[in-house]
Protein backbone atom coordinates (compact mmCIF):
# COMPACT_ATOMS: atom_id res chain seq x y z
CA UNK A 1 0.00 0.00 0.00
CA UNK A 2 1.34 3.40 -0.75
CA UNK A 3 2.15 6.13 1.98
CA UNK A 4 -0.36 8.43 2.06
CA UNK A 5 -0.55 11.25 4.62
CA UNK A 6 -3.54 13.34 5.88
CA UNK A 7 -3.26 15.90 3.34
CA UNK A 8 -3.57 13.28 0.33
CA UNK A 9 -6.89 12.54 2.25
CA UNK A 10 -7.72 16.53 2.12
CA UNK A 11 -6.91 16.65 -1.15
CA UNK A 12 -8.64 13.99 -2.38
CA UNK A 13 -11.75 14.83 -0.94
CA UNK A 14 -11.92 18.91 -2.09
CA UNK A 15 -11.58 16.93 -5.38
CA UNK A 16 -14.57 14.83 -5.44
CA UNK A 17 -16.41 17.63 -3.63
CA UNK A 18 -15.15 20.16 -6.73
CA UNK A 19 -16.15 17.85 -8.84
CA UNK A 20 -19.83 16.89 -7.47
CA UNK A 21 -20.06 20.56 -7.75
CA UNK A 22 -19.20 20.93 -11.21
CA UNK A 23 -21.66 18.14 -11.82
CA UNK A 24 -24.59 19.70 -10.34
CA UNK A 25 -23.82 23.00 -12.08
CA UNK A 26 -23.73 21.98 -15.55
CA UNK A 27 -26.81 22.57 -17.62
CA UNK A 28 -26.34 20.63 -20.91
CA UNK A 29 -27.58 17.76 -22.10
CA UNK A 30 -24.73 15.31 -21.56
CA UNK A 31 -25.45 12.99 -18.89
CA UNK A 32 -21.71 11.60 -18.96
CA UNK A 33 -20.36 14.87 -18.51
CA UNK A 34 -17.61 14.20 -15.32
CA UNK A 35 -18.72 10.88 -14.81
CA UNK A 36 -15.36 9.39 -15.17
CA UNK A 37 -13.54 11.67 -13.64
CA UNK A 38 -16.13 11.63 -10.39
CA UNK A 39 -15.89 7.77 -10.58
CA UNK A 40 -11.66 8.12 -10.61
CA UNK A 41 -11.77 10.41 -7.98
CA UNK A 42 -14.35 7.96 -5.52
CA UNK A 43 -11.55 5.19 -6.30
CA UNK A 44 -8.71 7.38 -5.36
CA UNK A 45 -10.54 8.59 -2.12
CA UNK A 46 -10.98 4.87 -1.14
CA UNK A 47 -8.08 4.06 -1.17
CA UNK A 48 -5.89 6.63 0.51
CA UNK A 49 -9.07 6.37 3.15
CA UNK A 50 -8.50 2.66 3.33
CA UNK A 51 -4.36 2.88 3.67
CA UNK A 52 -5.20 5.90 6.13
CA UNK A 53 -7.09 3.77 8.26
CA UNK A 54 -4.69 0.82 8.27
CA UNK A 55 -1.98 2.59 9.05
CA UNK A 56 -4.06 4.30 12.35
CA UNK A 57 -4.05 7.87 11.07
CA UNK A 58 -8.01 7.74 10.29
CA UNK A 59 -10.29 6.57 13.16
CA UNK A 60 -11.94 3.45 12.07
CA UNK A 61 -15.87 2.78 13.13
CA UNK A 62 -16.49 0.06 15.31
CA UNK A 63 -17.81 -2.41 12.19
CA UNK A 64 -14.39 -1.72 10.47
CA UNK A 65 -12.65 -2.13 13.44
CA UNK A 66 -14.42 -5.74 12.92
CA UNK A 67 -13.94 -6.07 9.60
CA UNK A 68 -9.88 -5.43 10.07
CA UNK A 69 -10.15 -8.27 12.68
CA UNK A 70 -11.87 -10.67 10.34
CA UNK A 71 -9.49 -9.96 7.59
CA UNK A 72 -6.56 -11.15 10.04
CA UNK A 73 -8.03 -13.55 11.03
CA UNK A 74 -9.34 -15.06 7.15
CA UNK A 75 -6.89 -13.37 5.20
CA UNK A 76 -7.49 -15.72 2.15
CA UNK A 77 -11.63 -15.35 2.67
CA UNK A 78 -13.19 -15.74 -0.91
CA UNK A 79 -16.52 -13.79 -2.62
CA UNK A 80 -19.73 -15.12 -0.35
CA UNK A 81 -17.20 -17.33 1.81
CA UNK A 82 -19.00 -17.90 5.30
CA UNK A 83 -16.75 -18.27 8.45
CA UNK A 84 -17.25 -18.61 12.17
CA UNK A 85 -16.02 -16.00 14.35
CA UNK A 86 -16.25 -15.37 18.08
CA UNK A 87 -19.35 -17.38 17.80
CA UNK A 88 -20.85 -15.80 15.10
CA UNK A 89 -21.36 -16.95 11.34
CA UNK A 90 -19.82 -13.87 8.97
CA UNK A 91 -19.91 -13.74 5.20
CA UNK A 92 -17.19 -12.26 2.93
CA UNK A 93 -18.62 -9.59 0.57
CA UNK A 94 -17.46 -6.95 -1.89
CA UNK A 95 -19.13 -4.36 -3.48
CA UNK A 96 -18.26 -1.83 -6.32
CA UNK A 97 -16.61 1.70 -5.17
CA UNK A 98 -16.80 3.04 -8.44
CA UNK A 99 -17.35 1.76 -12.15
CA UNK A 100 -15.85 2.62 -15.63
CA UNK A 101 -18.23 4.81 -17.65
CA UNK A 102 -19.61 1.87 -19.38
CA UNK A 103 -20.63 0.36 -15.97
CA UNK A 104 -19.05 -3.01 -17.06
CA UNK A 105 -15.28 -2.69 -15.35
CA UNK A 106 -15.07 -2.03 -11.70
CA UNK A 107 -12.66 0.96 -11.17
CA UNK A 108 -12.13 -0.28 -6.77
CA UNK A 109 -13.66 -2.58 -4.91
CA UNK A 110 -14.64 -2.51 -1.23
CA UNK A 111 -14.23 -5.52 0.92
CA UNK A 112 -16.23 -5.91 4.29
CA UNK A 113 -17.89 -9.02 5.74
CA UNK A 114 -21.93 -9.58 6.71
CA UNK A 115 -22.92 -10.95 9.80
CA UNK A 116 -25.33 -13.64 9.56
């Protein structure tokens, strides 16, 4: 993972935010108009958010805090995998961050687990 500092995060974030602002300002007719860059910038955020938060610079939420332990714990965990865990049943899932403009290549994917 690359080291990113608290700044990057800044950064990254008054990007999206410019952008989701330039979005909802335009007026023409294209309905693509910053979609890929808004979709490039939601990957980039995730992941300097997600190598923030490893690294103990972001505070992580209780079900990330979790989600970190499972991860240790099933490092190897596979798409709809169900483990056991402190007594409890968990499922591996992902789910799409951002997609390509065509909608058919995922740009980031983010990993978190489903109790049962």
């Amino acid at each position: 993972m690359p080291l990113y500092t608290l700044e990057d995060h800044i950064a990254a974030k008054a990007s999206l935010d410019s952008l989701n602002a330039k979005w909802d300002n335009y007026s023409g007719n294209n309905p693509n108009k910053c979609r890929a860059d808004i979709e490039a910038a939601k990957a980039t955020l995730h992941s300097i958010e997600t190598a923030l938060k490893a690294n103990g610079l972001l505070a992580r939420t209780p079900t990330e805090e979790r989600n970190a332990s499972l991860d240790a714990a099933f490092p190897n965990a596979q798409s709809r995998e169900v483990v056991e865990w402190n007594g409890k049943r968990y499922m591996r899932r992902f789910t799409p961050v951002s997609k390509s403009l065509s909608g058919k290549t995922v740009n980031a994917w983010n990993k978190h687990w489903e109790e049962l």
